[in-house]
C-alpha atoms as a PDB file:
ATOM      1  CA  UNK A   1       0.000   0.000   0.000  1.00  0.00           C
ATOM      2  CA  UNK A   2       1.202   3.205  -0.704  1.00  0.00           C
ATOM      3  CA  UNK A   3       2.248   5.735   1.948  1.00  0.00           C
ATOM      4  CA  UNK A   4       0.743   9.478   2.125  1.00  0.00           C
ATOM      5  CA  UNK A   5       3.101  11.920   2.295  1.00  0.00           C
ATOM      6  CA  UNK A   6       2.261  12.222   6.122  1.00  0.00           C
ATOM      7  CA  UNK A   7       2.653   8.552   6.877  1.00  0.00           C
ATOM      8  CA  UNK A   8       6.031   8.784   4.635  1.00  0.00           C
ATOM      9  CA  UNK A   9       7.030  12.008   6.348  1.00  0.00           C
ATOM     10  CA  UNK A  10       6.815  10.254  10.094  1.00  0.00           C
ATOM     11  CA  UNK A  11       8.103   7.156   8.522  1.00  0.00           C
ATOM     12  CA  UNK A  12      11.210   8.785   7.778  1.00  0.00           C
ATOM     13  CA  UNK A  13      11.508  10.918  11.000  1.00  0.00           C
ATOM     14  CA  UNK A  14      13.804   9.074  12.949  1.00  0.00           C
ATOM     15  CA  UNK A  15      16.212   8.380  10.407  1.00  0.00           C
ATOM     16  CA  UNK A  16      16.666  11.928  10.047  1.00  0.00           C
ATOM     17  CA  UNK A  17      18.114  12.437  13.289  1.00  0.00           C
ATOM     18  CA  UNK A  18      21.801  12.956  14.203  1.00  0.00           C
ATOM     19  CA  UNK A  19      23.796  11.874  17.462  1.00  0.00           C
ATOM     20  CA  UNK A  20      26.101  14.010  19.520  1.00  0.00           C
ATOM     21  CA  UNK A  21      28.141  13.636  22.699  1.00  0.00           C
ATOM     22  CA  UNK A  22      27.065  15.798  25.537  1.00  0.00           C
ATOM     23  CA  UNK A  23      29.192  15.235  28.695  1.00  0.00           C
ATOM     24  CA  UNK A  24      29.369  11.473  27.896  1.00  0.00           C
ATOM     25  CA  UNK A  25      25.909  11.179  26.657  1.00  0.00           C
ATOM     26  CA  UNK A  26      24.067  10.266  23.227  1.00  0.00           C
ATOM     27  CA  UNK A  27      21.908  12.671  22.778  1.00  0.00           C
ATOM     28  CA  UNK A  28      20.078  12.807  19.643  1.00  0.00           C
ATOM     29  CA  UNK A  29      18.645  15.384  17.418  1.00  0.00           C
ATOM     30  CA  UNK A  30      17.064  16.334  14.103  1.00  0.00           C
ATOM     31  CA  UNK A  31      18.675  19.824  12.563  1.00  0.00           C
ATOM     32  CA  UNK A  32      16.646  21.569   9.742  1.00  0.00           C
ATOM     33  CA  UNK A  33      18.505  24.320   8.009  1.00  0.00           C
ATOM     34  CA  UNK A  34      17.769  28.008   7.878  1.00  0.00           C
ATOM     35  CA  UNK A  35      18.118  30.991   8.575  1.00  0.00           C
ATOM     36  CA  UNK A  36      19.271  32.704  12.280  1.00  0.00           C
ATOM     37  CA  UNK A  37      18.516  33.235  15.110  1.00  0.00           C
ATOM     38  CA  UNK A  38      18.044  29.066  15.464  1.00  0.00           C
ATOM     39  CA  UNK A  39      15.465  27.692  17.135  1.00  0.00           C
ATOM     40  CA  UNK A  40      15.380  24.602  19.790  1.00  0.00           C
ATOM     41  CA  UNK A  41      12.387  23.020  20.154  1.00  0.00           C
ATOM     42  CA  UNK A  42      12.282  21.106  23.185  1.00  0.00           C
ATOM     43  CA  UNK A  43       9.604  18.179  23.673  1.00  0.00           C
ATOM     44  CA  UNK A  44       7.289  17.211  26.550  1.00  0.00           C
ATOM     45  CA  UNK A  45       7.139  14.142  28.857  1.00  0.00           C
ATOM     46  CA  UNK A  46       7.344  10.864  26.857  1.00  0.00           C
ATOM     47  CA  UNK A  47       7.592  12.791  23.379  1.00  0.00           C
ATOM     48  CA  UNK A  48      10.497  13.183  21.490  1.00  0.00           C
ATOM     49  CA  UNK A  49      11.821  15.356  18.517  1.00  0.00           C
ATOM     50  CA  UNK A  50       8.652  13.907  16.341  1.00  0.00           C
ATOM     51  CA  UNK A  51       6.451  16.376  18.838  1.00  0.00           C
ATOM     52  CA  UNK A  52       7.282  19.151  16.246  1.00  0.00           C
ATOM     53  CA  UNK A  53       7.089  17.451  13.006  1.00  0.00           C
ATOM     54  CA  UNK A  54       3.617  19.794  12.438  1.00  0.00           C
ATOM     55  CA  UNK A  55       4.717  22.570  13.363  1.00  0.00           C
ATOM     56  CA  UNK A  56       8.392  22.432  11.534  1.00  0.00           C
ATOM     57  CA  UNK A  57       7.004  23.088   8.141  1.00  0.00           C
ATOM     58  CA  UNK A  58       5.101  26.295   9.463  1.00  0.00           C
ATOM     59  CA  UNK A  59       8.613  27.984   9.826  1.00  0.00           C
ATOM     60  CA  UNK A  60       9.945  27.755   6.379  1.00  0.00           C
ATOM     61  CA  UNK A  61      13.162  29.089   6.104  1.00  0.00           C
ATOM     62  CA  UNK A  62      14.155  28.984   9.685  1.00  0.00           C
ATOM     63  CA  UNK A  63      16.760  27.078  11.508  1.00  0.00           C
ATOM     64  CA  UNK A  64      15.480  24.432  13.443  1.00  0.00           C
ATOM     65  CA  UNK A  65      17.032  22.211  16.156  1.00  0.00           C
ATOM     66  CA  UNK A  66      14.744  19.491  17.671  1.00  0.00           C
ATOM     67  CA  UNK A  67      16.277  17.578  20.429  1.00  0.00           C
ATOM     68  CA  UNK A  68      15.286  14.039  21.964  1.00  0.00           C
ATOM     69  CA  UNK A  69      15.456  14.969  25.422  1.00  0.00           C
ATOM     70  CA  UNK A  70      17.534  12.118  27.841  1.00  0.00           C
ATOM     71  CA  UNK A  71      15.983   8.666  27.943  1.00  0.00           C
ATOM     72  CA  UNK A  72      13.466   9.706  25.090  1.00  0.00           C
ATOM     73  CA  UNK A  73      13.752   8.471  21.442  1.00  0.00           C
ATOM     74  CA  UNK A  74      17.281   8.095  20.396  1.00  0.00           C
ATOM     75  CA  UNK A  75      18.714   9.496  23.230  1.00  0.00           C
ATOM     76  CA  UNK A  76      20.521   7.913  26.230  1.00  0.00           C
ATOM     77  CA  UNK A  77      19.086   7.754  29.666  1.00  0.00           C
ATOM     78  CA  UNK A  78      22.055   8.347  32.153  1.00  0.00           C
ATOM     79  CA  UNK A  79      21.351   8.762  35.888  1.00  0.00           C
ATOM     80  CA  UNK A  80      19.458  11.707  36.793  1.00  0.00           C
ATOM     81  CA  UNK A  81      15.855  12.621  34.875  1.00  0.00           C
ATOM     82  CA  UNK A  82      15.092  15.966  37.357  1.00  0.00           C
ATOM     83  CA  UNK A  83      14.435  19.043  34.773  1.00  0.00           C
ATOM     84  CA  UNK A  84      17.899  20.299  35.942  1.00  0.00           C
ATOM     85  CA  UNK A  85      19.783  17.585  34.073  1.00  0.00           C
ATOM     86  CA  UNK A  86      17.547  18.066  31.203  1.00  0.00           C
ATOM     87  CA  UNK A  87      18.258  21.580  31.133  1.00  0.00           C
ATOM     88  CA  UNK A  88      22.008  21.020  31.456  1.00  0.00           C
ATOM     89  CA  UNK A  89      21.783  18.614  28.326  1.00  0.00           C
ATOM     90  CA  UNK A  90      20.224  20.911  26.125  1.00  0.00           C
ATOM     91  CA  UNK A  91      23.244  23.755  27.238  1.00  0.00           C
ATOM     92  CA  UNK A  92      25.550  21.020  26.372  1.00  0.00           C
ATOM     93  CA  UNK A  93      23.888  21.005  22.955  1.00  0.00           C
ATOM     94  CA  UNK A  94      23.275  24.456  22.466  1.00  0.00           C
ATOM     95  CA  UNK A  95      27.341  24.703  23.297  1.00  0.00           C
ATOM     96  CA  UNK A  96      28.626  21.783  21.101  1.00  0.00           C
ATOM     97  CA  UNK A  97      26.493  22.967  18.138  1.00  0.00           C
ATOM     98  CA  UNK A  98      28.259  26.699  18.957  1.00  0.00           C
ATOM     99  CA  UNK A  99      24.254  28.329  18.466  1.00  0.00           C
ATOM    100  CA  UNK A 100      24.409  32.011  18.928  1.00  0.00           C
ATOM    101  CA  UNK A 101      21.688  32.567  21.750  1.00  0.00           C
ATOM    102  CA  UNK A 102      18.865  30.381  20.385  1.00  0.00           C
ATOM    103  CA  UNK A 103      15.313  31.246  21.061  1.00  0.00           C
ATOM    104  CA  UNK A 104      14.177  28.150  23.041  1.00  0.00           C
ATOM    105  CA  UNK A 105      10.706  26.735  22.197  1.00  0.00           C
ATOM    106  CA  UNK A 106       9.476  24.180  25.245  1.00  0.00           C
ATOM    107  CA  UNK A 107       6.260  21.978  25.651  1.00  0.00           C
ATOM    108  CA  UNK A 108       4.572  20.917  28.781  1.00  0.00           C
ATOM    109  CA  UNK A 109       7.870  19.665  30.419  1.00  0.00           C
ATOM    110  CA  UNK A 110       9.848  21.009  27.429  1.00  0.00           C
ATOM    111  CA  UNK A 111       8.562  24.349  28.918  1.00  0.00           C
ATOM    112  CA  UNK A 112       9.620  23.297  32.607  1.00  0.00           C
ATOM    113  CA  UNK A 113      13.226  22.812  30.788  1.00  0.00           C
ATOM    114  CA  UNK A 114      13.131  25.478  28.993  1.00  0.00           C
ATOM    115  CA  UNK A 115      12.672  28.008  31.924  1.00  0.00           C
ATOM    116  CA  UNK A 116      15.599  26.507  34.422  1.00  0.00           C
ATOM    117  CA  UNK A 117      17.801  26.672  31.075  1.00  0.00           C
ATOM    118  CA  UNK A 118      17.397  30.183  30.838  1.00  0.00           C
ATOM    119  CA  UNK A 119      17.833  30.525  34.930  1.00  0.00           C
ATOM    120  CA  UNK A 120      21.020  27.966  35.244  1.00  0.00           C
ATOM    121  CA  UNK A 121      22.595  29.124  31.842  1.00  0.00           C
ATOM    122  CA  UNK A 122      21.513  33.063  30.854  1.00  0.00           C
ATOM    123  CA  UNK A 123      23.788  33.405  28.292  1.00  0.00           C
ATOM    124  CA  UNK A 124      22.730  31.075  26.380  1.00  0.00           C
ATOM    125  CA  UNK A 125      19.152  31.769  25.842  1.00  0.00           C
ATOM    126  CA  UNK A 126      18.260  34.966  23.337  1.00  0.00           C
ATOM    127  CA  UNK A 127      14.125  34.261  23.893  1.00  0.00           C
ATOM    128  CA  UNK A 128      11.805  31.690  25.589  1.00  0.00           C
ATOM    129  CA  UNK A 129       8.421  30.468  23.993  1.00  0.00           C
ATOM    130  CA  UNK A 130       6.699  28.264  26.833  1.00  0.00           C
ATOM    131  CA  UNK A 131       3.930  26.267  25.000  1.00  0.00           C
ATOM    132  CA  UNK A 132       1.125  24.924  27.334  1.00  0.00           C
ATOM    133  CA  UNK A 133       3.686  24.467  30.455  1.00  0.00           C
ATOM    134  CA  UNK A 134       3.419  25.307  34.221  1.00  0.00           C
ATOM    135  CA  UNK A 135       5.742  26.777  37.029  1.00  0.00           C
ATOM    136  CA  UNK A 136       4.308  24.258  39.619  1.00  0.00           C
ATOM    137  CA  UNK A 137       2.260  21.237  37.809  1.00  0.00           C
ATOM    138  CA  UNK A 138       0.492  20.392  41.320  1.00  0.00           C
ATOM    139  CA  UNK A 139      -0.553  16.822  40.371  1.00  0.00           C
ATOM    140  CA  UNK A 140      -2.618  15.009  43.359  1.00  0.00           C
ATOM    141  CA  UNK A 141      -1.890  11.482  43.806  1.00  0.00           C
ATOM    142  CA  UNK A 142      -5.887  10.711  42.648  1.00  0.00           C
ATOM    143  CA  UNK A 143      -4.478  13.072  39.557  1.00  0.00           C
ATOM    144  CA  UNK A 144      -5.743  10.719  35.945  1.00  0.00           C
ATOM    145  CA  UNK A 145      -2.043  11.653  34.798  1.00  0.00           C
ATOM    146  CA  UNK A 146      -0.488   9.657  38.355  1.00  0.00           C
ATOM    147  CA  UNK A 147      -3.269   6.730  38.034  1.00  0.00           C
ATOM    148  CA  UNK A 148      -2.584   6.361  34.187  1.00  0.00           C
ATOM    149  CA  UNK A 149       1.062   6.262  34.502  1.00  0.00           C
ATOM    150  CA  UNK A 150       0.882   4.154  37.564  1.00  0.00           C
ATOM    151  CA  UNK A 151      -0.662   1.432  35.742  1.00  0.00           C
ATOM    152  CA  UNK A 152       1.492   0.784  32.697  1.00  0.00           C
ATOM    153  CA  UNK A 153       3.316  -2.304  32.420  1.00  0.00           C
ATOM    154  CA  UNK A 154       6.087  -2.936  30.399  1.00  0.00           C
ATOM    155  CA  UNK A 155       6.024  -4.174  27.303  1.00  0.00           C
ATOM    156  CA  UNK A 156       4.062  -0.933  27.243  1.00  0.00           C
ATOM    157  CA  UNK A 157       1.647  -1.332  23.809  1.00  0.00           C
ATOM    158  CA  UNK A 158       1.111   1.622  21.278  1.00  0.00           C
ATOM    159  CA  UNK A 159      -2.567   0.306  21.105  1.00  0.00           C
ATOM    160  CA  UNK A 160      -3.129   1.263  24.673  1.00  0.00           C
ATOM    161  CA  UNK A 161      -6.204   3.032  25.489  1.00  0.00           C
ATOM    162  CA  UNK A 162      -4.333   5.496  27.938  1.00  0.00           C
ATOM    163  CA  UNK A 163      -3.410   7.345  24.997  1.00  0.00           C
ATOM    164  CA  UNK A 164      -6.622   7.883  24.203  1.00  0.00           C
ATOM    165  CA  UNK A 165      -6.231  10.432  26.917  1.00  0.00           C
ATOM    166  CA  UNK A 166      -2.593  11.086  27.012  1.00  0.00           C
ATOM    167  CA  UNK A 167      -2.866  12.213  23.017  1.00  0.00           C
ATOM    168  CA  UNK A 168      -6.002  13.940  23.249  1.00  0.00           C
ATOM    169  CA  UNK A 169      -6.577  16.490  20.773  1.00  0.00           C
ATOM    170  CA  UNK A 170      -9.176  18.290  18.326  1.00  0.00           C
ATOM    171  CA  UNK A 171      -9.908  16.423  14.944  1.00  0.00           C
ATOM    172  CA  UNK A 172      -7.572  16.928  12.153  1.00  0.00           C
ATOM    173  CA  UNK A 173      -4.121  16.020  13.556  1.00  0.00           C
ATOM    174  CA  UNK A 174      -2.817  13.131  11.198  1.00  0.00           C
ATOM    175  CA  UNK A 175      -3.010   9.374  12.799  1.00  0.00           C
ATOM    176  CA  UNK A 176       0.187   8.508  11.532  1.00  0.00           C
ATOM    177  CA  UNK A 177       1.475  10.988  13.906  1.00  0.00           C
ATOM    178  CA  UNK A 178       0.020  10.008  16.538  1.00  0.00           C
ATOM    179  CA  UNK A 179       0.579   6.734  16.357  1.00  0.00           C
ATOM    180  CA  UNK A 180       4.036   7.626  15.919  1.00  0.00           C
ATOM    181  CA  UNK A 181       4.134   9.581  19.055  1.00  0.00           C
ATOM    182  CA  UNK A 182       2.577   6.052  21.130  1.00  0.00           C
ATOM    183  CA  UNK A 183       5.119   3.757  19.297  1.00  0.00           C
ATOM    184  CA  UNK A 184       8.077   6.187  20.526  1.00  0.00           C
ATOM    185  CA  UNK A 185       6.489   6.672  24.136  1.00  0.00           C
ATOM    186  CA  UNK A 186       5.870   2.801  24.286  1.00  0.00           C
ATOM    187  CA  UNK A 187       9.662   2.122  23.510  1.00  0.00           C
ATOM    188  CA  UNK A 188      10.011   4.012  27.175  1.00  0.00           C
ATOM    189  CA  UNK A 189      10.241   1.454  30.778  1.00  0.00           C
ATOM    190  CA  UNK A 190       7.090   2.007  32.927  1.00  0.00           C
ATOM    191  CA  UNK A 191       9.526   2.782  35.414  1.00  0.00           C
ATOM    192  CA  UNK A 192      11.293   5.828  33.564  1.00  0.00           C
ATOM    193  CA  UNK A 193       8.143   6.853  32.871  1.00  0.00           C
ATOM    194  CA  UNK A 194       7.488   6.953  36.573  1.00  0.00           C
ATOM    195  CA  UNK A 195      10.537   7.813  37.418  1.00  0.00           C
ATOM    196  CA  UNK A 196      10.185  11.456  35.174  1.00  0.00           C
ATOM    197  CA  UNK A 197       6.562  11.866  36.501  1.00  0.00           C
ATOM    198  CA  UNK A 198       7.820  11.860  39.750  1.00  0.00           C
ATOM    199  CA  UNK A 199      10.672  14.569  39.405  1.00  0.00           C
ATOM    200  CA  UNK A 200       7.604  16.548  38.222  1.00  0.00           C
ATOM    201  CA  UNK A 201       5.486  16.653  40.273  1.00  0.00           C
ATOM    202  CA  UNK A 202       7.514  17.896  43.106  1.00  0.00           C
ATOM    203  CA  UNK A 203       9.136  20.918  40.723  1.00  0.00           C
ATOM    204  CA  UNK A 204       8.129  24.657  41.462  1.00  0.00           C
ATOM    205  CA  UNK A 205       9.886  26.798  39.035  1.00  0.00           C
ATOM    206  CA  UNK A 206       8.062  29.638  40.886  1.00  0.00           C
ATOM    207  CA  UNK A 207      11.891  31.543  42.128  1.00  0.00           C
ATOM    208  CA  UNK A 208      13.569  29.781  38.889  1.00  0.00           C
ATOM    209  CA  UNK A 209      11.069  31.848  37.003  1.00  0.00           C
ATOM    210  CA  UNK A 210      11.166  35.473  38.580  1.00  0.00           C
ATOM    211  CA  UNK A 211      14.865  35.619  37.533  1.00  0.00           C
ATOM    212  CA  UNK A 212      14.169  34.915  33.666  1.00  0.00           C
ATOM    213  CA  UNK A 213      15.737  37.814  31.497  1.00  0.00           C
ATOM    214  CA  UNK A 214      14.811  36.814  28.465  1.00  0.00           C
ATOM    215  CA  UNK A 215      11.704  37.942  26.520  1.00  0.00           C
ATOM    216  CA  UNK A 216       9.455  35.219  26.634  1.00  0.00           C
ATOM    217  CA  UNK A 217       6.250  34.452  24.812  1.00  0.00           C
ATOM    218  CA  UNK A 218       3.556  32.319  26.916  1.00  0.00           C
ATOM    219  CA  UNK A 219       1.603  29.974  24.589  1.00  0.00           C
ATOM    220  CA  UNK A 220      -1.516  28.891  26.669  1.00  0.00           C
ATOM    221  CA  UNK A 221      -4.389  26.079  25.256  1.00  0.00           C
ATOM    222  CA  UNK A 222      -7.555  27.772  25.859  1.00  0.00           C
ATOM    223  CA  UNK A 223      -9.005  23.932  26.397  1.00  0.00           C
ATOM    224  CA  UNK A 224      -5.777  22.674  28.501  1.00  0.00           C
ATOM    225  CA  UNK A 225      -7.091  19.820  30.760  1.00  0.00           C
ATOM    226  CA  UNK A 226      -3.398  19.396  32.545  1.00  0.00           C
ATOM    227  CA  UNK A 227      -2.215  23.128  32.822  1.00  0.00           C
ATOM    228  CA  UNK A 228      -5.393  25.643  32.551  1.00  0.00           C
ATOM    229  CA  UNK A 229      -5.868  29.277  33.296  1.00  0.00           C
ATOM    230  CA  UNK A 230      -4.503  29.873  36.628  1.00  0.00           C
ATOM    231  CA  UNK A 231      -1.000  28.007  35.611  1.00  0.00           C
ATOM    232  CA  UNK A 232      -0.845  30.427  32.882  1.00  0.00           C
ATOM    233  CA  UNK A 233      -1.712  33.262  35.010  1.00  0.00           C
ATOM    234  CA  UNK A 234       0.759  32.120  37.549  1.00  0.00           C
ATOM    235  CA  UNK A 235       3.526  31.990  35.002  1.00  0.00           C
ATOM    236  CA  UNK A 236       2.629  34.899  33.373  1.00  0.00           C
ATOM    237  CA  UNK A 237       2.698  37.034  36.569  1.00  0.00           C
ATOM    238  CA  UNK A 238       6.658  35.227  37.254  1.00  0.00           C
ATOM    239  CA  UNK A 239       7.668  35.884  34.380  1.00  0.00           C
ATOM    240  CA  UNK A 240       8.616  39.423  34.112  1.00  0.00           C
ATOM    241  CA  UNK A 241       7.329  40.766  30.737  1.00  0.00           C
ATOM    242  CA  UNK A 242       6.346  38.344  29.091  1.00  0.00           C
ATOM    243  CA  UNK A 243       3.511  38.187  26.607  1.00  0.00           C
ATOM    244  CA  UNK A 244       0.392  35.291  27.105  1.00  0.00           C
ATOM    245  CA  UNK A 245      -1.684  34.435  24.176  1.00  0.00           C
ATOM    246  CA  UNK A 246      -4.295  32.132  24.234  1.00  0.00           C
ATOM    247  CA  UNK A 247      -4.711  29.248  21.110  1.00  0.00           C
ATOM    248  CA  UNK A 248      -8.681  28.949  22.517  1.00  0.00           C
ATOM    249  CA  UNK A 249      -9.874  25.998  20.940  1.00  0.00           C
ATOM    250  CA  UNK A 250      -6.789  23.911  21.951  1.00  0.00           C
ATOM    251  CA  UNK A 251      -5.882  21.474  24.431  1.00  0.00           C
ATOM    252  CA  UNK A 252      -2.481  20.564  25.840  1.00  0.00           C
ATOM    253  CA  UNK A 253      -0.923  19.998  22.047  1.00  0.00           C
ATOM    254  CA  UNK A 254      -1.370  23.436  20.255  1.00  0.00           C
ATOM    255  CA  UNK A 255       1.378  22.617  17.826  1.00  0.00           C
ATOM    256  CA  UNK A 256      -0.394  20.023  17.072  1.00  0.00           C
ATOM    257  CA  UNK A 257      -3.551  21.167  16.851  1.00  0.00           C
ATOM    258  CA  UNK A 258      -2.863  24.990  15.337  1.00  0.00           C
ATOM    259  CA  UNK A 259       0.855  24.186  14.224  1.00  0.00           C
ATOM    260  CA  UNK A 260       0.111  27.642  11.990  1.00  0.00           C
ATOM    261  CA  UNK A 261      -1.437  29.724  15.011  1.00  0.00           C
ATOM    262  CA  UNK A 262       1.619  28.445  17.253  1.00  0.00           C
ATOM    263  CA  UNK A 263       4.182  28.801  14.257  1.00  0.00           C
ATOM    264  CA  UNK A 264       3.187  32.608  13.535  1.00  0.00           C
ATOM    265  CA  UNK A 265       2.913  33.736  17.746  1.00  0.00           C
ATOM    266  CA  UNK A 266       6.667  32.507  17.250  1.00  0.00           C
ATOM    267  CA  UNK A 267       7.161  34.450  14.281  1.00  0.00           C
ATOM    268  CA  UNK A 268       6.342  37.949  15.954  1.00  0.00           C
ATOM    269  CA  UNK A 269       8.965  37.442  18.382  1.00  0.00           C
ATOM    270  CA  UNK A 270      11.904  36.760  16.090  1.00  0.00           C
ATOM    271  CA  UNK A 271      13.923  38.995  13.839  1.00  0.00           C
ATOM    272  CA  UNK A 272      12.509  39.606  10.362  1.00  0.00           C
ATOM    273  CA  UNK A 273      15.553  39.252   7.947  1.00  0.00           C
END
């Protein structure tokens, strides 16, 4: 049967991605070139580089570097899976690939990342987008997420219906995607999976935030069911000038869901050539 060119385009996404040493570990990536300033898109929890597939071709023309974060996709695990190690990997990357003060795109966790990068290394980071994130996710232990997660055993199948829920979002977004997205989150132990929950549930980026320099652009689902209103509010009020804007009929994926809404917000923050 022949492929459409969305099936072929996931397909082919993870043999497009390149390895490089960071401190003694693999991490893996998937470059696109363009033009500067570059941008790093950094993935959420259980995603990898494939998160931004959509929104990639909505930013023609621009420099794109899409990271597997540790212990996702094609990228080793090593010891530690708090956001500060995390962080520290993607300064390690942003170092060894010599980028000239990326603007840092972050998802959900991405967006945790993204935030104690720009704290722990400042001269790194030229801007912050924070897609659908929070300072201080607050899960209870009752939380769907925590019962959900808690009940995954390994071999973990792409078929199961907890991504119903995990992957939630508005009609339109191509099945070979998401399927893509459960066969790459699948390939992850139940207890790393776990293991990274864990870590964030007891983060508060609250301080981490308040001493953010960079501009920053807030990216907020209007329909979030993990991270609604008053986490945006709360990161908006941290972080000193930024800029909130709301994609209203989205849920916790708006580059999935408005990959041209989200790809043009980051547009009016970067430098027109």
């Amino acid at each position: 049967m022949e492929l459409t060119d969305q099936e072929a385009e996931q397909a082919s996404w993870a043999g497009r991605k390149q390895t490089v040493d960071i401190g003694g570990l693999d991490l893996a990536y998937v470059e696109i070139p363009g033009s500067e300033p570059p941008l790093v898109l950094v993935h959420g929890f259980t995603d990898t580089s494939r998160s931004f597939s959509l929104l990639a071709p909505h930013l023609p023309g621009r420099r794109l570097i899409v990271p597997d974060l540790r212990g996702h996709g094609g990228s080793q695990a090593g010891e530690g899976c708090g956001i500060a190690d995390f962080a520290d990997d993607i300064a390690g990357l942003i170092r060894r690939l010599r980028l000239d003060r990326p603007v840092v795109v972050g998802h959900s966790l991405g967006g945790m990342v993204s935030i104690a990068l720009a704290t722990r290394h400042p001269e790194l980071v030229g801007g912050l987008v924070i897609l659908a994130s929070a300072l201080m996710p607050g899960f209870e232990q009752d939380h769907q997420l925590i019962d959900g997660v808690a009940a995954l055993r390994d071999p973990i199948s792409p078929v199961d219906p907890f991504y119903h829920w995990w992957h939630a979002c508005r009609p339109g977004v191509p099945r070979a995607f998401l399927a893509g997205l459960a066969k790459d989150a699948s390939a992850i132990p139940a207890a790393r999976w776990r293991a990274i929950l864990e870590e964030v549930r007891r983060t508060d980026l609250t301080a981490a935030a308040r001493a953010v320099q960079a501009p920053t652009l807030i990216i907020a689902g209007g329909r979030d069911p993990l991270f609604g209103e008053a986490h945006q509010r709360a990161m908006a009020g941290a972080l000193a000038g930024s800029r909130l804007v709301w994609a209203q009929d989205c849920g916790h994926n708006p580059h999935w869901e408005d990959p041209a809404f989200v790809a043009e917000a980051i547009a009016g923050m970067l430098p027109t050539a």
